[in-house]
N, C-alpha and C. Protein backbone atom coordinates (compact mmCIF):
# COMPACT_ATOMS: atom_id res chain seq x y z
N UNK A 1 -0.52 -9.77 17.91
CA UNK A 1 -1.32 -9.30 16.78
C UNK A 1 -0.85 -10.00 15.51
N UNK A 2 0.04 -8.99 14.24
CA UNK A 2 0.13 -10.00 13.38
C UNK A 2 2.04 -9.46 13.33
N UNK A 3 2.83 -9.87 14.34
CA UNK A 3 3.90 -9.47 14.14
C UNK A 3 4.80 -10.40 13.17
N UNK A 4 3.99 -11.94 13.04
CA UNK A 4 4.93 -12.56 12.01
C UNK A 4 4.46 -12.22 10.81
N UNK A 5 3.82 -11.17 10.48
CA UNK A 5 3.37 -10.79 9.21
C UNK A 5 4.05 -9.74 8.59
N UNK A 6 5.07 -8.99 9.48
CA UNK A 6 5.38 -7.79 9.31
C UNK A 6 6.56 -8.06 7.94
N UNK A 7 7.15 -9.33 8.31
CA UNK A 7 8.15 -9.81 6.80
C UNK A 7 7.52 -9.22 5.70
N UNK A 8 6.36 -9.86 5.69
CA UNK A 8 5.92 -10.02 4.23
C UNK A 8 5.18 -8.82 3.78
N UNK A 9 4.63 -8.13 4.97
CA UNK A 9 4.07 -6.33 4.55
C UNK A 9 2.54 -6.81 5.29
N UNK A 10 2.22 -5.74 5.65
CA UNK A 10 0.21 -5.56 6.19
C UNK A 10 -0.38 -5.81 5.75
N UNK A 11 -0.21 -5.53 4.14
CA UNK A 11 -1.21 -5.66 3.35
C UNK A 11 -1.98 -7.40 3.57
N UNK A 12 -1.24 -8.56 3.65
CA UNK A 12 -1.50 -9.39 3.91
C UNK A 12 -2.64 -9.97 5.31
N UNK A 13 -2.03 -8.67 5.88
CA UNK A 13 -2.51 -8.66 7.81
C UNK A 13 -3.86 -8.13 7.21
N UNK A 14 -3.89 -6.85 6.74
CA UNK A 14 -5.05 -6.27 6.60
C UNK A 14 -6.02 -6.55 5.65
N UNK A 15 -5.81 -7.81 4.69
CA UNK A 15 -6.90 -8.41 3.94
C UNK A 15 -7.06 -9.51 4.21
N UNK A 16 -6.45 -10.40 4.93
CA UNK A 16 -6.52 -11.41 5.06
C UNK A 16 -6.43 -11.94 6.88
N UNK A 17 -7.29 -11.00 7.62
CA UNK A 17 -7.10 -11.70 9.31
C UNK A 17 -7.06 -12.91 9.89
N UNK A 18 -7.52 -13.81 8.95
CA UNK A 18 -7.54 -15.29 9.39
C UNK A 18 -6.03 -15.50 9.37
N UNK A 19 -5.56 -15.38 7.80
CA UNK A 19 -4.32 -15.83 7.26
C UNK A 19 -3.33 -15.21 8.31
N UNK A 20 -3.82 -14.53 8.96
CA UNK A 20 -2.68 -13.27 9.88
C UNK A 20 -2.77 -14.83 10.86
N UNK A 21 -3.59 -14.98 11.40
CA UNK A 21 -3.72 -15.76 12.81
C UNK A 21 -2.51 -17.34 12.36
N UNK A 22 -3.01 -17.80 11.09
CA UNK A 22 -2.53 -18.96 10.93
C UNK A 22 -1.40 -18.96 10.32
N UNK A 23 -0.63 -17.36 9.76
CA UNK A 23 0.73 -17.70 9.98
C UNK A 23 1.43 -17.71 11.42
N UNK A 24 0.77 -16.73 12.19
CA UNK A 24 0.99 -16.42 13.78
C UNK A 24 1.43 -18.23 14.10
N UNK A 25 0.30 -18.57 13.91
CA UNK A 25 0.55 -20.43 14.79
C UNK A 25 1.55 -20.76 13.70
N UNK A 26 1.85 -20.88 12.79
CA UNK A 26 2.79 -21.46 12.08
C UNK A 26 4.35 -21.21 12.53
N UNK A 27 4.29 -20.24 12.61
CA UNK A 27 5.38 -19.43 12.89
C UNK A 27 6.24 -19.72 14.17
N UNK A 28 4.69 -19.90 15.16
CA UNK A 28 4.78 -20.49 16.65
C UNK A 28 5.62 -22.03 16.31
N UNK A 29 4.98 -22.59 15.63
CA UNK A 29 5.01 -23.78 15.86
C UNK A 29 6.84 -24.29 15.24
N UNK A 30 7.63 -23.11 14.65
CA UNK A 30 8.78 -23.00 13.51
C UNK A 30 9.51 -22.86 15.15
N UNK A 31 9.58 -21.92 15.55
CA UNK A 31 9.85 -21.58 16.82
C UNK A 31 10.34 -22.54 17.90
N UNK A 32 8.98 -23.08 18.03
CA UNK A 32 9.25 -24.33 18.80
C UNK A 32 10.58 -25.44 18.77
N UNK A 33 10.17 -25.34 17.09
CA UNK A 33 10.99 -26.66 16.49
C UNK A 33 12.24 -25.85 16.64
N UNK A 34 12.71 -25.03 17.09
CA UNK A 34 14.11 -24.09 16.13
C UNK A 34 14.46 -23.97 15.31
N UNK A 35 13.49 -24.42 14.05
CA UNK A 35 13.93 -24.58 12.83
C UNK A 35 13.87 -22.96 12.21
N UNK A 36 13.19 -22.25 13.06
CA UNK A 36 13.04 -20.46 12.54
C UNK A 36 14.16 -19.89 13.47
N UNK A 37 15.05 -19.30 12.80
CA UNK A 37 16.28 -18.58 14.32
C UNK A 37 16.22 -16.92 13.50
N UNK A 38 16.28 -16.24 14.26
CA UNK A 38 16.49 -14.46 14.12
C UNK A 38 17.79 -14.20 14.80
């Protein structure tokens, strides 16, 4: 759904669903690289 959104708050998720999707792939794509670590 929009779990890489949860950083930044819903409000983002819930006005903006596209922006939800295309941080989702962004996020994916941080991931990949390992350049995102938790």
């Amino acid at each position: 759904m929009c779990q890489g959104l949860i950083d930044f708050g819903n409000k983002f998720a819930e006005n903006f669903p596209k922006y939800c999707v295309y941080a989702e792939i962004l996020l994916h794509k941080r991931f990949e690289k390992g350049t995102l670590k938790r």
